[in-house]
Protein backbone atom coordinates (compact mmCIF):
# COMPACT_ATOMS: atom_id res chain seq x y z
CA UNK A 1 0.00 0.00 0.00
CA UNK A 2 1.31 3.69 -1.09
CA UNK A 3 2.16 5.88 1.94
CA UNK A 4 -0.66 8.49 2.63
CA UNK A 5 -0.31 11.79 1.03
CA UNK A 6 -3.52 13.35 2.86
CA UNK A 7 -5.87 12.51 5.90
CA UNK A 8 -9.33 13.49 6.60
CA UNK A 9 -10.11 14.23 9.63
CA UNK A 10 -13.96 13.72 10.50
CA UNK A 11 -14.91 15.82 14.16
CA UNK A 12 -17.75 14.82 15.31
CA UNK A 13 -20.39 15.63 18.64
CA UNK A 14 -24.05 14.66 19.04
CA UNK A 15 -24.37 14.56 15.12
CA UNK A 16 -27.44 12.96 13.29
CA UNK A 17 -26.06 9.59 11.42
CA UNK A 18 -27.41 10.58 7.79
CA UNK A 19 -24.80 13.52 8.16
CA UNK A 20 -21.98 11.51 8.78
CA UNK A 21 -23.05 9.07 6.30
CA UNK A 22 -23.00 11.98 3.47
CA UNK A 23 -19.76 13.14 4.70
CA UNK A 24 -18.11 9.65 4.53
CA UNK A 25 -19.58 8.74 1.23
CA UNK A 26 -18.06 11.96 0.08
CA UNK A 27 -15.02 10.87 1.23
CA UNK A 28 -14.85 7.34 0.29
CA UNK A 29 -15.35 8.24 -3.31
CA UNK A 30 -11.82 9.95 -3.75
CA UNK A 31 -10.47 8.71 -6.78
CA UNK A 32 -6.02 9.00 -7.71
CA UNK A 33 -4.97 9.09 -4.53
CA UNK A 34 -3.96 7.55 -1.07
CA UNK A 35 -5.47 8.62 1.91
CA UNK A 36 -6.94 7.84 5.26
CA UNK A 37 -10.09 8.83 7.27
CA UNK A 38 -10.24 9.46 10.99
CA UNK A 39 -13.82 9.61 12.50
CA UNK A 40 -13.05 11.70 15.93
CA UNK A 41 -16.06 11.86 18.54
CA UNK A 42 -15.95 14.16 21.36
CA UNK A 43 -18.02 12.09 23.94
CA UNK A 44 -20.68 11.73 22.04
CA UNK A 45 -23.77 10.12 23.91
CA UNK A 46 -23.76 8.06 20.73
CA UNK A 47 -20.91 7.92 18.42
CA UNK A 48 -22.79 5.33 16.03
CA UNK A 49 -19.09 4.08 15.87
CA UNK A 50 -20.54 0.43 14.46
CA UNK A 51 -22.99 1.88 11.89
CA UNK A 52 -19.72 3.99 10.64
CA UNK A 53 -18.02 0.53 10.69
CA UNK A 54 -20.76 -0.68 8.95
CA UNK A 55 -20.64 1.27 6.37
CA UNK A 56 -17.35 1.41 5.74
CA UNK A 57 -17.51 -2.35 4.94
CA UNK A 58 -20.17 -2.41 2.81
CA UNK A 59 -17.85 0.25 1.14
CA UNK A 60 -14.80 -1.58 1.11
CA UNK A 61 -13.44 0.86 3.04
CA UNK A 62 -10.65 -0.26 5.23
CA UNK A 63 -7.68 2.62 5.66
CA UNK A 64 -9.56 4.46 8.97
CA UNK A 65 -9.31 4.82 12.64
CA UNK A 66 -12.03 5.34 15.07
CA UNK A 67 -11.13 7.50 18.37
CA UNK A 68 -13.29 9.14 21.25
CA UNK A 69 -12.10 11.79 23.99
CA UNK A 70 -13.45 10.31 27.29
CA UNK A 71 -14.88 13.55 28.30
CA UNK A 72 -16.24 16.75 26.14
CA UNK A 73 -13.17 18.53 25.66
CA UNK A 74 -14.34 20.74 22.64
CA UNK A 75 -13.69 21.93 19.22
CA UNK A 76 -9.85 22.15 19.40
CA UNK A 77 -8.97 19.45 21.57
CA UNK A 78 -11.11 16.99 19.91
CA UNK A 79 -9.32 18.58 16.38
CA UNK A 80 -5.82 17.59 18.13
CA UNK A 81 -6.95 14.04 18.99
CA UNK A 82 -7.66 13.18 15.23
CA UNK A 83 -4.92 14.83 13.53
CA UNK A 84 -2.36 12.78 16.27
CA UNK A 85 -4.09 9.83 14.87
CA UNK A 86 -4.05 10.78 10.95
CA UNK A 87 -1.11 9.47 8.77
CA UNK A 88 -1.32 11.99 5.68
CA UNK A 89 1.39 14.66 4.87
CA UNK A 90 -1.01 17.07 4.58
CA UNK A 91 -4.90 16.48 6.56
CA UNK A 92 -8.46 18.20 5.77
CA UNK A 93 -10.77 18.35 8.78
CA UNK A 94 -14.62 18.75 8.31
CA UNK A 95 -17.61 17.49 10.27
CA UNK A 96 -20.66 15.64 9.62
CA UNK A 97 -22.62 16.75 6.66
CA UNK A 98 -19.72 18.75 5.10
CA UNK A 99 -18.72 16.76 2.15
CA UNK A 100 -15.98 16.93 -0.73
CA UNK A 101 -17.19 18.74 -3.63
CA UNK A 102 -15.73 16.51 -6.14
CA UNK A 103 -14.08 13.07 -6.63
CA UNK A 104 -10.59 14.45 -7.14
CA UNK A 105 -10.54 17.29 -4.31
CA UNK A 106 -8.13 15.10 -2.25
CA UNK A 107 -5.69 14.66 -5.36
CA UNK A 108 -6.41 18.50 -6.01
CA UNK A 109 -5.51 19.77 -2.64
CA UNK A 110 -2.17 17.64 -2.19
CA UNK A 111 -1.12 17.82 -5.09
CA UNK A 112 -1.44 21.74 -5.62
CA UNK A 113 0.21 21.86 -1.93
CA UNK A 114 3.04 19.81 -2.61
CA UNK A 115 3.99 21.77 -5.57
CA UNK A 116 3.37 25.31 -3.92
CA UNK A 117 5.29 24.10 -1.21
CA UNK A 118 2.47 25.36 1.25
CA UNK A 119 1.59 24.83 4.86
CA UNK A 120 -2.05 26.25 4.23
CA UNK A 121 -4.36 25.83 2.08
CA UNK A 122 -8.01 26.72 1.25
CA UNK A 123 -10.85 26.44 -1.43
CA UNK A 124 -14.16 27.87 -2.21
CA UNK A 125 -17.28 26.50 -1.11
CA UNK A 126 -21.11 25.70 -2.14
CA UNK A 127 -23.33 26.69 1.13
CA UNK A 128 -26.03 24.51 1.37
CA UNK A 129 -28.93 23.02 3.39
CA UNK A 130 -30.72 19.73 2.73
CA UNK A 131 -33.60 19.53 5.36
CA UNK A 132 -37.58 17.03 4.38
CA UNK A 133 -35.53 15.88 1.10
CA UNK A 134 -35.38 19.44 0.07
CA UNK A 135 -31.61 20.97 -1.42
CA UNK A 136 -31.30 24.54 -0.68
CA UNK A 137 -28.20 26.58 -1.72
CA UNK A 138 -27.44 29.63 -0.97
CA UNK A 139 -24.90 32.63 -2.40
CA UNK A 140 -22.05 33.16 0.56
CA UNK A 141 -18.87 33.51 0.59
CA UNK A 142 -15.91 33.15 3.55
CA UNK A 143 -13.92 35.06 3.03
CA UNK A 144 -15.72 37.93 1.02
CA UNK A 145 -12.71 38.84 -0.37
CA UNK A 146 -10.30 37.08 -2.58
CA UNK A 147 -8.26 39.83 -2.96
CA UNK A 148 -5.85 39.72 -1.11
CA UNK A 149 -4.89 35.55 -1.80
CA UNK A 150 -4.65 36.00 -5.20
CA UNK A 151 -1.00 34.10 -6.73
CA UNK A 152 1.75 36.92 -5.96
CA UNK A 153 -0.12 39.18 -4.05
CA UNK A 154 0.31 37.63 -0.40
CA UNK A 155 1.37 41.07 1.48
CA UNK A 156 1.36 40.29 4.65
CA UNK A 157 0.06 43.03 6.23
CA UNK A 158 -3.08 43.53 4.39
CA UNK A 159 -3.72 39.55 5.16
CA UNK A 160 -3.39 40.68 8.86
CA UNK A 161 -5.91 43.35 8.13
CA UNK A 162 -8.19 41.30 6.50
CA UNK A 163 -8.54 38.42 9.12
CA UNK A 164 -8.49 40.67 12.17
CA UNK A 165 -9.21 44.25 11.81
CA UNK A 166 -12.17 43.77 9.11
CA UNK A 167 -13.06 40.10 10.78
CA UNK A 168 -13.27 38.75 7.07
CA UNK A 169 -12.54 35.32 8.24
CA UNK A 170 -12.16 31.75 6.06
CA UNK A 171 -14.32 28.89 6.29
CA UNK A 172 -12.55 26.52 8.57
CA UNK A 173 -13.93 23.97 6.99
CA UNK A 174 -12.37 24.66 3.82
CA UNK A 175 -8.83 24.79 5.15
CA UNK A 176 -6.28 22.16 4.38
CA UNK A 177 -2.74 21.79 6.31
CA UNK A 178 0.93 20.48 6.64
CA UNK A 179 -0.33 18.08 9.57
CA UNK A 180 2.94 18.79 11.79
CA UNK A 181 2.04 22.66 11.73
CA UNK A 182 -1.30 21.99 12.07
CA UNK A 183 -0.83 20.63 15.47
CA UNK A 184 1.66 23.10 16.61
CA UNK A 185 -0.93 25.73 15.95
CA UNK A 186 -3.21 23.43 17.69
CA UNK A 187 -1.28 23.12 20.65
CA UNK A 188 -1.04 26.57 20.92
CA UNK A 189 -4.79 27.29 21.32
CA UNK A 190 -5.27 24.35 23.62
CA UNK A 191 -6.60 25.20 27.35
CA UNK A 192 -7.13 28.45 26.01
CA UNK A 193 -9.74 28.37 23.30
CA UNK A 194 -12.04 25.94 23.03
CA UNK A 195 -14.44 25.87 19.96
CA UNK A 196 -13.17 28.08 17.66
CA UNK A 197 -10.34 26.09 15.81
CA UNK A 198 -10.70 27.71 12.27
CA UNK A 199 -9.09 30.36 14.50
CA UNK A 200 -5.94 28.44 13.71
CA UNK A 201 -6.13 30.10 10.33
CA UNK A 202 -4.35 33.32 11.67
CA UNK A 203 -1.24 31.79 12.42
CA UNK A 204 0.16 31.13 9.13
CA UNK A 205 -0.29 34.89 8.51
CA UNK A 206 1.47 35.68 11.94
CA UNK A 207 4.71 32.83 10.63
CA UNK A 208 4.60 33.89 7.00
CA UNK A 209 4.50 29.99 5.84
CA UNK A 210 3.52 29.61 2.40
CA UNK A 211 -0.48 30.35 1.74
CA UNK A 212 -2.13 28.63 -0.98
CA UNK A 213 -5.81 29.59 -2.38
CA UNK A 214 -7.23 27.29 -4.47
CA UNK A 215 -9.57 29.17 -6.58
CA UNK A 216 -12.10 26.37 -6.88
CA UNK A 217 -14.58 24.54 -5.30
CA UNK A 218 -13.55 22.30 -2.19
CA UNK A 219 -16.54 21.80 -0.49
CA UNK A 220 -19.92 21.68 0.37
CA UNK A 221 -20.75 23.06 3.13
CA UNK A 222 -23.91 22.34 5.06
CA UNK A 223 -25.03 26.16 6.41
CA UNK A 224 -26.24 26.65 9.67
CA UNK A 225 -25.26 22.99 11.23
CA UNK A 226 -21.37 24.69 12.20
CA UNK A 227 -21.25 26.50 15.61
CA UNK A 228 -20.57 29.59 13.89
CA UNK A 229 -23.97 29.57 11.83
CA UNK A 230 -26.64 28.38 13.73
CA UNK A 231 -27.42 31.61 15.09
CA UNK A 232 -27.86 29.93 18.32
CA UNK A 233 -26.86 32.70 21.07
CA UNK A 234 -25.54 30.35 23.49
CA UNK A 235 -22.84 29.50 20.83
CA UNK A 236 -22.42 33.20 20.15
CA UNK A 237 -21.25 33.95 23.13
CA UNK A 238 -18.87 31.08 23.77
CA UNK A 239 -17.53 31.74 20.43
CA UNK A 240 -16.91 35.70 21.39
CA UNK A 241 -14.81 34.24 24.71
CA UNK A 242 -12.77 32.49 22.15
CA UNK A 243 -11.85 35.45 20.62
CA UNK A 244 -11.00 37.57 23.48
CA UNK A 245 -9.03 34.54 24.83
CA UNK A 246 -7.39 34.06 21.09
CA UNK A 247 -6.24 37.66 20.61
CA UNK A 248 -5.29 37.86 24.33
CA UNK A 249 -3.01 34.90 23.42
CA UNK A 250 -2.11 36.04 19.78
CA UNK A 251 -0.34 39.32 21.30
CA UNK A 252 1.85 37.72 24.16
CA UNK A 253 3.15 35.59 21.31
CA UNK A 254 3.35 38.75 18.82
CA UNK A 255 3.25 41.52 21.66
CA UNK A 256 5.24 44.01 19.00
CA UNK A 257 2.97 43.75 16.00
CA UNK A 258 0.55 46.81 16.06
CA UNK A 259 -2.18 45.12 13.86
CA UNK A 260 -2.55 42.16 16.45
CA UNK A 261 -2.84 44.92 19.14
CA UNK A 262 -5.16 46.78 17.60
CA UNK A 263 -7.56 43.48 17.17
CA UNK A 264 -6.89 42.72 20.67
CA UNK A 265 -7.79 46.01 21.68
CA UNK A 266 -11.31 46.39 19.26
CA UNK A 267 -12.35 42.61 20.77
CA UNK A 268 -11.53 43.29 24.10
CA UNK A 269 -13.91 46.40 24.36
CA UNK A 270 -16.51 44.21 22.42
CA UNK A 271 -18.63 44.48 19.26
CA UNK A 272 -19.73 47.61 18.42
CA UNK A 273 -20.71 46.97 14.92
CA UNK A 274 -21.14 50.71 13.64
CA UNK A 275 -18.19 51.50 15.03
CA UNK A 276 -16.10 48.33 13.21
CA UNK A 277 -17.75 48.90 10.15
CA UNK A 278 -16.55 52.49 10.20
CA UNK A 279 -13.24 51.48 10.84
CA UNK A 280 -13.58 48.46 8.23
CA UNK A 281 -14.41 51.00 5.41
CA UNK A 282 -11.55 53.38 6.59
CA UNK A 283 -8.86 51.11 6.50
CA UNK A 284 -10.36 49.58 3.40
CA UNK A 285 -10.03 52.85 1.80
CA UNK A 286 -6.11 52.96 2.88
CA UNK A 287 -6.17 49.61 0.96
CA UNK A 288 -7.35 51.02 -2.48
CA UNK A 289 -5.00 54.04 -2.19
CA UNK A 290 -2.12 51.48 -1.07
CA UNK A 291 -3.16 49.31 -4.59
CA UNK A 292 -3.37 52.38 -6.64
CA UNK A 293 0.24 53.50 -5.22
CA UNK A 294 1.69 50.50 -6.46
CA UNK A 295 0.37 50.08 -9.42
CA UNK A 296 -2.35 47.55 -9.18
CA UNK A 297 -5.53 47.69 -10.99
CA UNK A 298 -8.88 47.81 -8.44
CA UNK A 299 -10.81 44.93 -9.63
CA UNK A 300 -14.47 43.72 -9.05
CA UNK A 301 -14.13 40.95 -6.05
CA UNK A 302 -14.99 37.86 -8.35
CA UNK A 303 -18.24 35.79 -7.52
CA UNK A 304 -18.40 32.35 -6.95
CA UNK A 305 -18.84 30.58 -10.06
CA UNK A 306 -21.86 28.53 -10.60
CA UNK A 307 -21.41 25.22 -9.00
CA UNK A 308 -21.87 21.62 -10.66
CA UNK A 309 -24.21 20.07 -7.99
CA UNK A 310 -24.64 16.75 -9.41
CA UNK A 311 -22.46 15.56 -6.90
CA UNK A 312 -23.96 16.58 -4.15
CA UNK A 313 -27.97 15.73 -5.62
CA UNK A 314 -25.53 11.99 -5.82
CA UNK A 315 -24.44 11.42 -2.68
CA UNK A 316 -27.78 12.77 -1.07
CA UNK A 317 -30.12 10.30 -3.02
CA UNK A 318 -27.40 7.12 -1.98
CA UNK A 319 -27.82 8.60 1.96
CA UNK A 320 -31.43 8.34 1.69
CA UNK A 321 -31.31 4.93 0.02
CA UNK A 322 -29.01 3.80 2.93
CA UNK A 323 -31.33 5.73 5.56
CA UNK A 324 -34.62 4.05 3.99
CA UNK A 325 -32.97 0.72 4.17
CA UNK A 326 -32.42 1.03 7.58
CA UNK A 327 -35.63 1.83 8.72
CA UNK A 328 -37.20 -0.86 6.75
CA UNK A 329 -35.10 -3.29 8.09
CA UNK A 330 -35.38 -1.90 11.55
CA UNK A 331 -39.21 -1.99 11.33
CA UNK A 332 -38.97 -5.86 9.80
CA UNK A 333 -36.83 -6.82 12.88
């Protein structure tokens, strides 16, 4: 068996079963390229751990690893556990009903990464919703602007201001990393932030490692499952105490950097969103004189293209077989 150039890492807590079963089937259906799958439960009440195993037979599915934290430990610790146990190079975490866009993604990622020599990585994504056998998509975008990824243009600054004055975060579930920086950045966060991982995203900004954006579609994305859209204000609320704590930590580590101070400092005295957007359009406006000083055109933030969703309607319709099956046979027996 070929070594494993990527890992997917699947986090999961409390999740409904026809979620995970998208995801894996998603997964399973990589085509070119050797990988491995690590299902990670965060003390679940149920982990459904032998109807994965299940269907990872019936699959032919054998290169995965099954692991549970004994107690509820959250987002990033649970995010650690996996990517210990994941062989790949390079690993792709996503949770249950998040699924590969395509057959090749996998291939795609590593092999773009490989040859860009980069330690992060990250991809477009369809936002969707699939709720009474009903597909809803929907026209979003993390981050809203491309800008600043584009091939040759990674300034480092203007990433800075981009993930932490304006708050025009990525997808985490769109990222893809060099596994051994991964969990340095990991191990960082840990004991101090607990569900907001795709926090981790800041750091290769902070290191300058190599930044890769794959202008194309990595993922689907099931909208307003995450903890960051549910709109549940519970979650809101832990996830704002992960950012004070992140930025707190962010400018021991980087005390001398002023844009990391001046995040730490607009977090700390909380959300005021008139005044951030004020101060989002004013330093945006430094950015377009800053491009027009150097020479750079000011160009129309490109739109998402329109997505090929056959994949998706695919996997849906063989999840729904699988979940119909079950319920017969449950209701037989």
């Amino acid at each position: 068996m070929e070594e494993c150039k990527i890992s997917v890492v699947v986090l999961q807590y409390n999740q409904k079963l026809d979620a995970m079963l998208r995801t894996l089937e998603s997964i399973i259906m990589q085509r070119g390229i050797e990988f491995d799958v690590v299902i990670s439960d965060d003390a679940s009440e149920r982990d459904y751990f032998t109807e994965i195993q299940e269907y990872f037979e019936k699959r032919h599915f054998t290169n995965y690893c099954l692991v549970k934290n004994k107690t509820n430990g959250g987002t990033v610790a649970n995010s650690i556990l996996g990517v210990e146990h994941a062989k790949g190079k390079y690993v792709h975490v996503i949770s249950p009903g998040d699924l590969l866009y395509s057959r090749d993604t996998l291939l795609r990622i590593a092999d773009a990464m490989q040859d860009e020599e980069a330690y992060f990585s990250f991809g477009r994504a369809v936002y969707y919703s699939y709720a009474d056998h009903e597909l809803k998509t929907y026209h979003k975008s993390n981050p809203y602007s491309y800008r600043p990824y584009y091939k040759n243009k990674n300034r480092w600054n203007q990433l800075k201001r981009h993930l932490m004055i304006y708050q025009d975060r990525i997808l985490g579930a769109v990222y893809s990393w060099n596994r051994e920086y991964y969990l340095k950045c990991l191990n960082k966060m840990l004991g101090n932030i607990i569900y907001s991982e795709d926090l981790s995203g800041i750091y290769p900004v902070m290191d300058r490692k190599k930044i890769l954006f794959m202008d194309e579609y990595v993922l689907c994305y099931e909208f307003g499952s995450g903890i960051s859209t549910r709109g549940d204000f519970t979650w809101i609320e832990k996830i704002h105490q992960d950012d004070l704590s992140f930025f707190a930590l962010l400018q021991k580590e980087f005390s001398s950097d002023l844009t990391v101070r001046r995040a730490n400092k607009l977090i700390q005295a909380g959300y005021d969103k008139g005044k951030w957007n004020k101060l989002r359009a004013r330093l945006w406006g430094v950015d377009r004189i800053l491009y027009s000083k150097i020479g750079l055109k000011i160009q129309k933030e490109k739109e998402n293209p329109e997505p090929d969703l056959s994949e998706l309607k695919n996997i849906l319709r063989i999840v729904d077989d699988e979940m119909n099956q079950k319920s017969v046979s449950q209701h037989i027996n």
